[in-house]
N, C-alpha and C. Protein backbone atom coordinates (compact mmCIF):
# COMPACT_ATOMS: atom_id res chain seq x y z
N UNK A 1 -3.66 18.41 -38.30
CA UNK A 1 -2.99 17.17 -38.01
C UNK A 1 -2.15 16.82 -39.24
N UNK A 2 -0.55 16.04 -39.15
CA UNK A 2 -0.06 15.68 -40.05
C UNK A 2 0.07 14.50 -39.93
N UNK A 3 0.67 13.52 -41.05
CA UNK A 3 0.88 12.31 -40.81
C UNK A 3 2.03 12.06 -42.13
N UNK A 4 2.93 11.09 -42.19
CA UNK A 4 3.76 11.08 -42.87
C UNK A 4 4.28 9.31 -42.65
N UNK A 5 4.54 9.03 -43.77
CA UNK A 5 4.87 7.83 -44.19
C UNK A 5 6.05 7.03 -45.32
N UNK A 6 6.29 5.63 -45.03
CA UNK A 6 7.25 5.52 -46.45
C UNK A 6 6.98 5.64 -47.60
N UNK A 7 6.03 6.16 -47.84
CA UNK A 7 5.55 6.13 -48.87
C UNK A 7 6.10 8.09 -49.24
N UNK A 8 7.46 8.59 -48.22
CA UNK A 8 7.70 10.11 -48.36
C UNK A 8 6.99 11.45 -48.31
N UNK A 9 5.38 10.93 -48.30
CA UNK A 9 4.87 11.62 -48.11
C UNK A 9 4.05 12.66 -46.63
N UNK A 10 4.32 14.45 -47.01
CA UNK A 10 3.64 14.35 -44.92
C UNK A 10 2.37 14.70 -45.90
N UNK A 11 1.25 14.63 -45.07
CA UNK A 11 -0.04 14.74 -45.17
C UNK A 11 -0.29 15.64 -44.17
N UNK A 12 -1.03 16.53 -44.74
CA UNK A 12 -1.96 17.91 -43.70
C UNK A 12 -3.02 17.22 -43.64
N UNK A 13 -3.80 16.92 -42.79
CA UNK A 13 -5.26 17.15 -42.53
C UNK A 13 -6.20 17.89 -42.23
N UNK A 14 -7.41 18.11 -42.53
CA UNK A 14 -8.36 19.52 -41.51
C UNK A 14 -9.42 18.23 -40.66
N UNK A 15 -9.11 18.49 -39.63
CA UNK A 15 -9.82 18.00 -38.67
C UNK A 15 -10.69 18.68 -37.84
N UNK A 16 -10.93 19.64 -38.09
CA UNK A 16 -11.33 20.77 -37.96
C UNK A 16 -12.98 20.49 -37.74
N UNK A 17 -13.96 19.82 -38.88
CA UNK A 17 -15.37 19.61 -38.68
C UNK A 17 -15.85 19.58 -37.74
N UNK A 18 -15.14 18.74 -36.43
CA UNK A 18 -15.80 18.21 -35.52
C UNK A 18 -16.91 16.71 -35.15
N UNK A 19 -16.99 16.71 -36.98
CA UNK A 19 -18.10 15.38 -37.18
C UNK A 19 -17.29 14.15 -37.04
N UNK A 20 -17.55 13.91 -36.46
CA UNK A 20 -16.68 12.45 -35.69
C UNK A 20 -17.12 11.19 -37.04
N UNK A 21 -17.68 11.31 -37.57
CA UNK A 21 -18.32 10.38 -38.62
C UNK A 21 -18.07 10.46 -39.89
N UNK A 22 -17.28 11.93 -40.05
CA UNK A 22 -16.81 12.68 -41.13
C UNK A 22 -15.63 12.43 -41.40
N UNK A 23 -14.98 11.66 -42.59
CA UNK A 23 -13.49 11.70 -42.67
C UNK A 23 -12.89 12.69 -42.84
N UNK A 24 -11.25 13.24 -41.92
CA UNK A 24 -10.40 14.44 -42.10
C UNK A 24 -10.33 14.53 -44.07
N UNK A 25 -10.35 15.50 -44.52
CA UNK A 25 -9.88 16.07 -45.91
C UNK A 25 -8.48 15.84 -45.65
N UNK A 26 -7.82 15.81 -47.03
CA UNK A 26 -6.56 16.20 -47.25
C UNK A 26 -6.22 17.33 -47.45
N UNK A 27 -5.13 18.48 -46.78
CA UNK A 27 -5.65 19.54 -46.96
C UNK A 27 -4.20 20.38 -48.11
N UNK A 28 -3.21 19.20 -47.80
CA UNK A 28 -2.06 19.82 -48.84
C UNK A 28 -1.14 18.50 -48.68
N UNK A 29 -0.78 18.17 -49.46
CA UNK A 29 0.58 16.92 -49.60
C UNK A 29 1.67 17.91 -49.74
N UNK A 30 2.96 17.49 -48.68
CA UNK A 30 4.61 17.96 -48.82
C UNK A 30 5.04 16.58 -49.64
N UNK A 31 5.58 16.68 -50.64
CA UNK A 31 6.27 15.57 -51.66
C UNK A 31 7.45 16.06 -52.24
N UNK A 32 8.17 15.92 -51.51
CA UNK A 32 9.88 16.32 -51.77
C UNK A 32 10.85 15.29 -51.84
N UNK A 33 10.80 14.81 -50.45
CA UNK A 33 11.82 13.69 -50.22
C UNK A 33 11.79 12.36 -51.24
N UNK A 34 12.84 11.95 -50.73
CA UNK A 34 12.74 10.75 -51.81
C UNK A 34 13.09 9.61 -51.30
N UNK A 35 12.98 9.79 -50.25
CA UNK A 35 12.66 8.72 -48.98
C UNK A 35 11.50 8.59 -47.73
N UNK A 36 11.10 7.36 -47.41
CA UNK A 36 10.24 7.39 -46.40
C UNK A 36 10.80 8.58 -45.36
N UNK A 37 9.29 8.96 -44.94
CA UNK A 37 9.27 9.98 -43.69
C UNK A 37 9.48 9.44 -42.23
N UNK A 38 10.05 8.98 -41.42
CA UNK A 38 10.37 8.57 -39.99
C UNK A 38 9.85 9.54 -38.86
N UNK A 39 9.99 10.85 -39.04
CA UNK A 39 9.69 11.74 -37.88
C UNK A 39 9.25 13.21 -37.96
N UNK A 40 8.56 13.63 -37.97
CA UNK A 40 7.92 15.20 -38.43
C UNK A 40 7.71 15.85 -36.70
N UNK A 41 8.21 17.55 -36.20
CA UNK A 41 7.68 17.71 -35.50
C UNK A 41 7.01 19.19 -35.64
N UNK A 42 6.65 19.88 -35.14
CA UNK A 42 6.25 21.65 -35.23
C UNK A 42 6.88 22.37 -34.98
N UNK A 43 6.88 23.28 -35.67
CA UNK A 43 7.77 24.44 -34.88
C UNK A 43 6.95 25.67 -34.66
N UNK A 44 5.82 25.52 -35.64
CA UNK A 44 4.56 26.93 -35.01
C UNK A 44 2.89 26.09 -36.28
N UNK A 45 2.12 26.52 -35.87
CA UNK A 45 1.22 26.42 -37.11
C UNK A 45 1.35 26.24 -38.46
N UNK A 46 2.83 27.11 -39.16
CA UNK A 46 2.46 27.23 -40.47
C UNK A 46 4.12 26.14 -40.72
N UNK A 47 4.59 25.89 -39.97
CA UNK A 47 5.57 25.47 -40.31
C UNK A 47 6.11 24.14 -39.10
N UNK A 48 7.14 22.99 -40.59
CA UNK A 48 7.34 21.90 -39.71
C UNK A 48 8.84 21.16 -40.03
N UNK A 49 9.06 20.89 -39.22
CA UNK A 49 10.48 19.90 -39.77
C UNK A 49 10.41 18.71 -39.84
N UNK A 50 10.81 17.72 -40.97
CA UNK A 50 10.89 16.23 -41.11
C UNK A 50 12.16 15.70 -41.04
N UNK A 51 12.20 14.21 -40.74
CA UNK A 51 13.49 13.34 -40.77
C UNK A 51 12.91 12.31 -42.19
N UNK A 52 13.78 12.22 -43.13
CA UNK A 52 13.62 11.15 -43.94
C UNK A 52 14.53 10.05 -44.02
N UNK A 53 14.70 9.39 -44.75
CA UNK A 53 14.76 7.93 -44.84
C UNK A 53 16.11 8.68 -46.24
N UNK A 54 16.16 9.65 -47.12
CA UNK A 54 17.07 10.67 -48.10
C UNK A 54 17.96 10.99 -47.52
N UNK A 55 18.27 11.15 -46.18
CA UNK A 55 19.61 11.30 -45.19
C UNK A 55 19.61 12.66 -45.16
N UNK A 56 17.87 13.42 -44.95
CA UNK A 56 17.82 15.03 -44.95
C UNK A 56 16.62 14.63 -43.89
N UNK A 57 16.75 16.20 -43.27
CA UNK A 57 15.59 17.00 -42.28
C UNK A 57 15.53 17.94 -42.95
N UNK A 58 14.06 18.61 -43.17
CA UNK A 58 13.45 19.50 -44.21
C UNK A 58 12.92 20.49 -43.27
N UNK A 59 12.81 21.42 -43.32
CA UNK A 59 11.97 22.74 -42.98
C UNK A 59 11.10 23.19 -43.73
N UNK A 60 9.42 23.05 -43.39
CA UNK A 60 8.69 23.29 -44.31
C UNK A 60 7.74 24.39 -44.00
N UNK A 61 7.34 24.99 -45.59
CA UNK A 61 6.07 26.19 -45.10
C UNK A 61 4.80 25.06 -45.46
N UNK A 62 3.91 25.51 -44.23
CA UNK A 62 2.57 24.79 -44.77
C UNK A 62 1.78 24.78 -45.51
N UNK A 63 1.62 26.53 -45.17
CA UNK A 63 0.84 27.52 -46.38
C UNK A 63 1.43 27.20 -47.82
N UNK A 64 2.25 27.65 -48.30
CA UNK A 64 2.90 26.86 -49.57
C UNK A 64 3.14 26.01 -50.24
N UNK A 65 3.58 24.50 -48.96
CA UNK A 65 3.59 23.24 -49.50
C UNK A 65 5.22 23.19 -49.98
N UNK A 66 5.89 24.08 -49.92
CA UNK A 66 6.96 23.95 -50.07
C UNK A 66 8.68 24.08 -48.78
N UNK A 67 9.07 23.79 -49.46
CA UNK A 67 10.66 23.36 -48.63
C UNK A 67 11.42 24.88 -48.15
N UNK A 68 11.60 25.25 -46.78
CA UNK A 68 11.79 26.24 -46.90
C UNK A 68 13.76 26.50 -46.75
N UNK A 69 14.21 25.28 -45.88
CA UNK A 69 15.70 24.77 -45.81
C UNK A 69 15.82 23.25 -46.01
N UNK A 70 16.80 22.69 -46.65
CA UNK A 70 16.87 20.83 -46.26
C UNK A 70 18.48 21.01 -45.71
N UNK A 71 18.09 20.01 -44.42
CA UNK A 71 19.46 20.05 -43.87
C UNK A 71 20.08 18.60 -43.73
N UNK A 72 21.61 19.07 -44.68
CA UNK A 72 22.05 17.78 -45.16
C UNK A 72 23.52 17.67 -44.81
N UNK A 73 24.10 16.72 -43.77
CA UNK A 73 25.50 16.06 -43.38
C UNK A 73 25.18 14.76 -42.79
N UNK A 74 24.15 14.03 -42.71
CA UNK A 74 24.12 13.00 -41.92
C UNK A 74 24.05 11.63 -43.56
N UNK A 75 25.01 10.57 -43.54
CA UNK A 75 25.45 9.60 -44.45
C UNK A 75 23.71 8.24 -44.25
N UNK A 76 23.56 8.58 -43.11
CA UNK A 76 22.48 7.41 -43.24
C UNK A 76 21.14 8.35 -43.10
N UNK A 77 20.42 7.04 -43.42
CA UNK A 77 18.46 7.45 -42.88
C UNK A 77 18.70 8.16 -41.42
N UNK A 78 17.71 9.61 -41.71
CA UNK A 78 17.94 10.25 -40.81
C UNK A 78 16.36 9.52 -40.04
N UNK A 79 16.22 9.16 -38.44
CA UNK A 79 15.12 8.58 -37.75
C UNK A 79 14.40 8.98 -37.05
N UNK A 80 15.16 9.98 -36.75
CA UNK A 80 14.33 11.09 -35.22
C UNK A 80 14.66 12.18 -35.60
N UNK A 81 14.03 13.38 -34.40
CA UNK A 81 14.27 14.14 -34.48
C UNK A 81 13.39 15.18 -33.29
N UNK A 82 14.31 16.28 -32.52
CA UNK A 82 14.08 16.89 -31.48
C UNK A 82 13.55 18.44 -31.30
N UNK A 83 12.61 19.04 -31.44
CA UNK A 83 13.20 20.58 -31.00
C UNK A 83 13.70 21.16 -29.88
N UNK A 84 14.33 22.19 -29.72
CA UNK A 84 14.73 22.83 -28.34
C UNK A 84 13.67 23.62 -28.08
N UNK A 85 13.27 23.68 -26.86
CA UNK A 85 12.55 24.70 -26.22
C UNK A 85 12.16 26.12 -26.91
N UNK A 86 13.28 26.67 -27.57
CA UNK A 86 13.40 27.93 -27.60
C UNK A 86 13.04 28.01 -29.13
N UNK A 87 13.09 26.65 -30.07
CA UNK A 87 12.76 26.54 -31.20
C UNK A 87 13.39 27.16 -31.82
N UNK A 88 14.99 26.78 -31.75
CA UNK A 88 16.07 27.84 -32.61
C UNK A 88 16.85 27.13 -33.20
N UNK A 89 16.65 25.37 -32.51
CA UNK A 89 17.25 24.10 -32.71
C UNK A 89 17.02 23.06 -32.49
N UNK A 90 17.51 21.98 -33.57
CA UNK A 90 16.74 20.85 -33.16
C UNK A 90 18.11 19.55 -33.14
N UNK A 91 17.57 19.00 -33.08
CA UNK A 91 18.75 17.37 -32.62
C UNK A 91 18.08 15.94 -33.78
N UNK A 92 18.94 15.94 -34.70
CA UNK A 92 18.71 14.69 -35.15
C UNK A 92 19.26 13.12 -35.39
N UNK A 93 18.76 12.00 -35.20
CA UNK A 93 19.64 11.11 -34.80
C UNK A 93 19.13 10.43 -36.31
N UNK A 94 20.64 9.70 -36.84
CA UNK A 94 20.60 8.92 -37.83
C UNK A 94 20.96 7.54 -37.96
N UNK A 95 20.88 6.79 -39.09
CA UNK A 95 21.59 5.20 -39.53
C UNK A 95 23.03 5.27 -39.38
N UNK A 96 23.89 6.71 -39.31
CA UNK A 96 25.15 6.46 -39.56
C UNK A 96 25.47 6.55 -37.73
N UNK A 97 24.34 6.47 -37.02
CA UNK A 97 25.49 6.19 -35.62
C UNK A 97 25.60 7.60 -35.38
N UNK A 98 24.87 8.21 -35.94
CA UNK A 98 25.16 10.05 -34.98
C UNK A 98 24.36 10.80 -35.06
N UNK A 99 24.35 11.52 -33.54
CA UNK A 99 23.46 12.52 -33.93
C UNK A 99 23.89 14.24 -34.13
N UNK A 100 23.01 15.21 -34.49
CA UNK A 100 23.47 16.09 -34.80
C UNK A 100 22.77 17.15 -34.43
N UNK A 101 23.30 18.27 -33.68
CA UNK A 101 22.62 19.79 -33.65
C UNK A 101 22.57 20.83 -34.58
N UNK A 102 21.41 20.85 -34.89
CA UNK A 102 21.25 22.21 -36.39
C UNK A 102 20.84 23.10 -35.66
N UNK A 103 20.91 24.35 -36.18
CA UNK A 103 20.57 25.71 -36.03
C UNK A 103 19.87 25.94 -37.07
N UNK A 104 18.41 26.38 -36.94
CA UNK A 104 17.64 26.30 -37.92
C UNK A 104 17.66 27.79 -38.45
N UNK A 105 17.98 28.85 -37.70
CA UNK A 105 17.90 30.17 -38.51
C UNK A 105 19.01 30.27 -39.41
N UNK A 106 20.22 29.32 -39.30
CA UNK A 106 21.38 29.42 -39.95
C UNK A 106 21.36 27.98 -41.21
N UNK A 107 20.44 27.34 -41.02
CA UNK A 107 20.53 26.24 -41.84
C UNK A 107 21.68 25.38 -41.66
N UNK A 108 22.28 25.49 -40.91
CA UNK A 108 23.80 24.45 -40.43
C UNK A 108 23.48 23.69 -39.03
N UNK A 109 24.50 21.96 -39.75
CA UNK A 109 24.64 21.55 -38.08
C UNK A 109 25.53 22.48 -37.44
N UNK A 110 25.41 22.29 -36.43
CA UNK A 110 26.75 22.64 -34.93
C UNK A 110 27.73 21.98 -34.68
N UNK A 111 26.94 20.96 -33.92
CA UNK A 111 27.41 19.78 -33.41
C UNK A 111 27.54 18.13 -33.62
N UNK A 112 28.47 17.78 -33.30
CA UNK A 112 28.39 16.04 -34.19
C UNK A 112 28.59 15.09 -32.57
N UNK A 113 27.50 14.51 -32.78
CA UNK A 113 27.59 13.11 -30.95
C UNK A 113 27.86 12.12 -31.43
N UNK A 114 29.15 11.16 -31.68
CA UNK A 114 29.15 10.12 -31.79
C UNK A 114 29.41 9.10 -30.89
N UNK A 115 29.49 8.25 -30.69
CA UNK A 115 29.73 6.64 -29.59
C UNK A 115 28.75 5.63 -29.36
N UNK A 116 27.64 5.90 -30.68
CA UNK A 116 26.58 4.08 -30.97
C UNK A 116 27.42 3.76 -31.86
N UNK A 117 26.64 2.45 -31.84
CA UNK A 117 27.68 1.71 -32.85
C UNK A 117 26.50 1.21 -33.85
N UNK A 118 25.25 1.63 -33.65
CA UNK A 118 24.36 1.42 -34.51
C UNK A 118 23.43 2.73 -34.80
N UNK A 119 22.45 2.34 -35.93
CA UNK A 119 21.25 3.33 -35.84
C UNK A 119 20.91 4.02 -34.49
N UNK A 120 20.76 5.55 -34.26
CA UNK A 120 20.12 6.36 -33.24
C UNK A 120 18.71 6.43 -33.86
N UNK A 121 17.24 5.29 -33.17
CA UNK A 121 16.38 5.67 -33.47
C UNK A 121 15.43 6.66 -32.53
N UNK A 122 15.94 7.13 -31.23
CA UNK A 122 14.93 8.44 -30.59
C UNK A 122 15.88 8.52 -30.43
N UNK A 123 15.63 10.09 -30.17
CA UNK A 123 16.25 11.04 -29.45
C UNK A 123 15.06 12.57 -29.01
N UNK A 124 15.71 12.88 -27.62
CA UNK A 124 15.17 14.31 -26.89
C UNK A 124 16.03 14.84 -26.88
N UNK A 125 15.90 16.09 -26.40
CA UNK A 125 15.94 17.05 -25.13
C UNK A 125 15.93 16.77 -23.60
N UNK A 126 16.48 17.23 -22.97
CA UNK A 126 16.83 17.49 -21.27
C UNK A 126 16.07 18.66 -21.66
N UNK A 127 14.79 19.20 -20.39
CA UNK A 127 13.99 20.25 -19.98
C UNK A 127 14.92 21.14 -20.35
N UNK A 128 16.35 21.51 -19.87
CA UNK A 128 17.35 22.44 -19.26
C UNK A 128 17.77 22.88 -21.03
N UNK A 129 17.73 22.21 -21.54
CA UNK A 129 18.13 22.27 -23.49
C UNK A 129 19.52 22.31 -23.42
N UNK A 130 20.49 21.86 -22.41
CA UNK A 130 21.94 21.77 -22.43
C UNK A 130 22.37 20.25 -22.59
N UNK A 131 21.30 19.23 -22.61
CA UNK A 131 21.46 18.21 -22.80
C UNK A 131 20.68 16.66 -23.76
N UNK A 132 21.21 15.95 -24.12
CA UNK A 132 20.12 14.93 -25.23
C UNK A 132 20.13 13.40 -24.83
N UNK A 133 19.28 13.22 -24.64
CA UNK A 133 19.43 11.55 -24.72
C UNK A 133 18.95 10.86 -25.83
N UNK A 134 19.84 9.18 -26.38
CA UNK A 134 19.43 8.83 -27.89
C UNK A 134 19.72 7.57 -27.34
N UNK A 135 18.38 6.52 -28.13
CA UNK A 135 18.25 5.50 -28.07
C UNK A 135 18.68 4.70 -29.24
N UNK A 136 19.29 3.86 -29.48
CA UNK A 136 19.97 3.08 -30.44
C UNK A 136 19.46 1.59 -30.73
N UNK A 137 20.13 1.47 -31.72
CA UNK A 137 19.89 0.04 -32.07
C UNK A 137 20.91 -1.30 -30.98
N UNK A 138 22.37 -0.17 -30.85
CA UNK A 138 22.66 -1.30 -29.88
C UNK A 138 22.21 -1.84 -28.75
N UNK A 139 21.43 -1.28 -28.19
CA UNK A 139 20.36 -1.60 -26.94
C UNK A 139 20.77 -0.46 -25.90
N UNK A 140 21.68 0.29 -26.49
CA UNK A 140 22.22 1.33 -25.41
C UNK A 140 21.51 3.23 -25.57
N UNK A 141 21.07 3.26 -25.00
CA UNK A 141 20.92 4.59 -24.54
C UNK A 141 22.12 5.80 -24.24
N UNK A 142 22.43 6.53 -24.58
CA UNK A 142 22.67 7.67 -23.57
C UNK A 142 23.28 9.32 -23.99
N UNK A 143 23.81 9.90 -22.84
CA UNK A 143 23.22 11.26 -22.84
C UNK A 143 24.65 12.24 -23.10
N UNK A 144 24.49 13.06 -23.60
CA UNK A 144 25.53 13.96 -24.43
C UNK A 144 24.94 15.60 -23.46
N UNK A 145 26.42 16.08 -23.25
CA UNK A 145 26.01 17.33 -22.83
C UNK A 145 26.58 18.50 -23.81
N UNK A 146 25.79 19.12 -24.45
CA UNK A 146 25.73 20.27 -25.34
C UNK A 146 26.64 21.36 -25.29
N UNK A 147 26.62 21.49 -23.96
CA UNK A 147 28.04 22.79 -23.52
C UNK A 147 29.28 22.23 -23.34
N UNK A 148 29.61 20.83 -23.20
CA UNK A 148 30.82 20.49 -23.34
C UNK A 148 31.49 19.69 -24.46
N UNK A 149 30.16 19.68 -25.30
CA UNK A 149 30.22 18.93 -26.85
C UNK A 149 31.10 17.23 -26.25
N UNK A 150 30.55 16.53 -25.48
CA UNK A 150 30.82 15.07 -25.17
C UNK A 150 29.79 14.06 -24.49
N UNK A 151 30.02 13.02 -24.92
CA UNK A 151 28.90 12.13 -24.41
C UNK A 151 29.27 11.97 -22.75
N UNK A 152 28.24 11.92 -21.80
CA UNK A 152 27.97 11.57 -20.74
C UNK A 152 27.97 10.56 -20.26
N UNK A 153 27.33 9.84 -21.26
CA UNK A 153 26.51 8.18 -20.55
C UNK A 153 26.27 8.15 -19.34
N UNK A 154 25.78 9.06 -18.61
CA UNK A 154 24.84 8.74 -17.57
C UNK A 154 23.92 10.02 -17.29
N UNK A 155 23.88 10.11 -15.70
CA UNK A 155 23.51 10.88 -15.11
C UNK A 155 23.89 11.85 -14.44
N UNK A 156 23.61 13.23 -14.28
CA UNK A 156 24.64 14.43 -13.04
C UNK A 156 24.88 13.61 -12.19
N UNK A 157 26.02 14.25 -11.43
CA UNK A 157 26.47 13.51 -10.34
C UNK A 157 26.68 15.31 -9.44
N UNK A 158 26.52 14.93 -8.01
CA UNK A 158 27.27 16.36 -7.54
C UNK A 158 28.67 16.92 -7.89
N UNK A 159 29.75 15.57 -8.50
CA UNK A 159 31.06 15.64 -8.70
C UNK A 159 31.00 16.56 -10.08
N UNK A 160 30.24 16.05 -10.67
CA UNK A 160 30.53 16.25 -12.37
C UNK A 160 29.93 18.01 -12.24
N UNK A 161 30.48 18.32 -13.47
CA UNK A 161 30.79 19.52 -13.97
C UNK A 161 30.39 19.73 -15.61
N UNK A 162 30.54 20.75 -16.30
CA UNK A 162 30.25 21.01 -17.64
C UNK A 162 31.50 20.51 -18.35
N UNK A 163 32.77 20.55 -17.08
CA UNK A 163 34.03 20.45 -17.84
C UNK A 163 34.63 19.26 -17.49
N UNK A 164 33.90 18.71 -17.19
CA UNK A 164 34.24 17.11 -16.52
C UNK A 164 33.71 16.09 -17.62
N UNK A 165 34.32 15.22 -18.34
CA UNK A 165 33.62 14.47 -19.24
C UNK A 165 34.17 12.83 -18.92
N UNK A 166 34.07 12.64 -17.88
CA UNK A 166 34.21 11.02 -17.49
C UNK A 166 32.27 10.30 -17.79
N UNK A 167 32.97 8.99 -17.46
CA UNK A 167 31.70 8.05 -17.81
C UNK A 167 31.28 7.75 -16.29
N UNK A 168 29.68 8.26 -16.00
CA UNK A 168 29.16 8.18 -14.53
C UNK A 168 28.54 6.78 -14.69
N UNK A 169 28.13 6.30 -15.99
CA UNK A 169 27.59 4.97 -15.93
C UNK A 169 26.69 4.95 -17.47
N UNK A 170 26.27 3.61 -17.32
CA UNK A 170 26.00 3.54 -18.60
C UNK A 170 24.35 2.79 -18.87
N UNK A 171 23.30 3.20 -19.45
CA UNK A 171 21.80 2.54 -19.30
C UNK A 171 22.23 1.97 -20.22
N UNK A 172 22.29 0.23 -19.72
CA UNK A 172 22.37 -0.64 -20.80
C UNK A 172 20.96 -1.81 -19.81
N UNK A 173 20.73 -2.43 -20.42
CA UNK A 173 19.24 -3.21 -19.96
C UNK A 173 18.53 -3.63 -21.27
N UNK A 174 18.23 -3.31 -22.46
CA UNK A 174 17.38 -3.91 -22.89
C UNK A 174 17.89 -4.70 -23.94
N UNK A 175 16.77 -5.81 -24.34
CA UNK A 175 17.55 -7.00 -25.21
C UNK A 175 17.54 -6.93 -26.45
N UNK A 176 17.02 -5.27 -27.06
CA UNK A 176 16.47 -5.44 -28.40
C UNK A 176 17.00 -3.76 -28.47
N UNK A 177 16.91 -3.06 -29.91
CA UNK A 177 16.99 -1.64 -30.14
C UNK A 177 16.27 -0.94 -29.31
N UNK A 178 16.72 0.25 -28.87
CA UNK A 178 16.07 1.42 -28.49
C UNK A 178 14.99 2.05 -29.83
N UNK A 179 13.85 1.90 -29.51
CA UNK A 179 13.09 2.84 -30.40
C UNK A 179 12.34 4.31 -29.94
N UNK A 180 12.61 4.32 -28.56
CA UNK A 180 11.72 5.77 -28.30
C UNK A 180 12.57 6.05 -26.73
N UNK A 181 12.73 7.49 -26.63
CA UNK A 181 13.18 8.10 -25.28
C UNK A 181 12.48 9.46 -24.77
N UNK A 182 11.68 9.77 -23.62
CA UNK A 182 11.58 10.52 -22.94
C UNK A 182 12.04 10.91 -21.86
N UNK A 183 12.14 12.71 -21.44
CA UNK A 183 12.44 12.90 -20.28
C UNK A 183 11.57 13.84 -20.02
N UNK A 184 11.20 13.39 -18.20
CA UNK A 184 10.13 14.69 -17.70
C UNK A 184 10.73 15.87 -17.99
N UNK A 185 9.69 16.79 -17.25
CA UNK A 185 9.85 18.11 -17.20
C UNK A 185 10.96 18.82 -16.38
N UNK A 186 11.08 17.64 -15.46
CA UNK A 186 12.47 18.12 -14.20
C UNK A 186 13.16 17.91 -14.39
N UNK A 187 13.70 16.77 -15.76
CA UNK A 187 15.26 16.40 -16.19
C UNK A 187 15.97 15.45 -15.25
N UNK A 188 15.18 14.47 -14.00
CA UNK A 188 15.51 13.70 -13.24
C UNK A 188 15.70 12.12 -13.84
N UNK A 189 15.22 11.91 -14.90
CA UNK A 189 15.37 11.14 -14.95
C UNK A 189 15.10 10.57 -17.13
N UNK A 190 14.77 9.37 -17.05
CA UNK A 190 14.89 9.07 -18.52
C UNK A 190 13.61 8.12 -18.81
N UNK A 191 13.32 8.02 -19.65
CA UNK A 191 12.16 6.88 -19.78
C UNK A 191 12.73 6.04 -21.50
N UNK A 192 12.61 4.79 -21.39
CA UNK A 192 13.20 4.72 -23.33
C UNK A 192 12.31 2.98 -23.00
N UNK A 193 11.87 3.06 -24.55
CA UNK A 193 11.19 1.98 -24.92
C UNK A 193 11.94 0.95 -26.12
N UNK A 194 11.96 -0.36 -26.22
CA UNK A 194 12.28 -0.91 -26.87
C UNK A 194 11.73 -2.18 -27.39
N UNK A 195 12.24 -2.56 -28.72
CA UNK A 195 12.27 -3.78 -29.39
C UNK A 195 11.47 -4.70 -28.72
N UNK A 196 12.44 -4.84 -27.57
CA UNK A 196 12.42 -5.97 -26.39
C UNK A 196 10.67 -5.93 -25.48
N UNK A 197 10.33 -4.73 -25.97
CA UNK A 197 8.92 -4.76 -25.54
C UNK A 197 8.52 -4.10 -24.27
N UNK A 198 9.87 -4.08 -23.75
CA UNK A 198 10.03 -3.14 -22.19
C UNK A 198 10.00 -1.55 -22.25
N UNK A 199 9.14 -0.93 -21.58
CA UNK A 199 9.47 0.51 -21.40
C UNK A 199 10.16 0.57 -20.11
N UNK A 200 11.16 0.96 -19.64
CA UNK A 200 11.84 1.19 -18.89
C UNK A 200 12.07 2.87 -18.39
N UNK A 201 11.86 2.96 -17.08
CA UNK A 201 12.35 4.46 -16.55
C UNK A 201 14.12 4.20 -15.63
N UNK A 202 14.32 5.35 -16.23
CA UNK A 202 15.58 5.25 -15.47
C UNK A 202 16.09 6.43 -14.40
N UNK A 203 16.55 6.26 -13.44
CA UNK A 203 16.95 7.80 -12.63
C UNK A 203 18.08 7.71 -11.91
């Protein structure tokens, strides 16, 4: 188990005992960044990626304790952060209003999504990995398609296309920041939580 905080630090745990009465050990501190930690996810056992608060996502060995890439173009606190399916890439959303596709075997972004006008604090994956949805501070949500490098703001339509980049509509509804977004497994639809206290599904 990890855990990570403003205080920059991720924490390994061994949870491992089983003694429910037994506190987890510490089993290695990552202390690099030089900003609070916002978002850590996996990419296998020995290794993990973070979003900090330093305006970097880190690639880490566990076994080591050390930094194995830091990936750096985003101007604000980086807040989230996504893997792809295939774990070859991930999606991170920042303070500067954008998010970004890295390629982690290459250590480079790809791609740049802009059109919030505030902090992107979640962001996913679409099941399909051709698409992202990001929740913001402006209260707005929405969804970018990967193969045509442009924002969506909505949903497929039978009309729309990879090469079609009009606006099908726009999830606007809540009265406060977006702080969290999911999508099922079928890619039908959206789920995003906010400020405002509402979890909302959308389809």
């Amino acid at each position: 188990m990890v855990s990570a905080s403003q205080d920059g630090k991720l924490l390994v745990w061994d949870t491992s005992s089983g003694n429910k009465a037994a506190s987890p050990k510490t089993l290695r501190e990552l202390d690099a960044h030089t900003g609070y930690l916002s978002c850590c996810r996996f990419l296998s056992d020995t290794e993990i990626i973070t979003a900090s608060g330093d305006t970097t996502c880190c690639l880490w060995d566990l076994e080591t304790g050390k930094q194995k890439a830091i990936f750096t173009n985003h101007t604000g606190d980086c807040m989230s952060l996504a893997l792809s399916s295939d774990m070859n890439t991930f999606i991170s959303g920042a303070c500067d209003s954008l998010a970004k596709l890295w390629d982690i075997r290459e250590g480079a972004y790809k791609q740049t999504f802009s059109g919030h006008t505030s902090d992107i604090n979640a962001i996913a994956f679409f099941p399909s990995g051709n698409a992202i949805i990001t929740g913001s501070d402006n209260c707005a949500c929405k969804m970018y398609d990967l193969r045509a490098d442009q924002e969506v703001i909505g949903y497929q339509d039978s009309s729309l296309n990879a090469s079609v980049t009009e606006t099908v509509g726009v999830l606007s509804g809540h009265d406060n920041r977006v702080s969290c977004t999911g999508v099922p497994e079928d890619g039908m639809g959206v789920c995003t939580g906010s400020w405002d206290s509402f979890l909302k599904l959308w389809n």
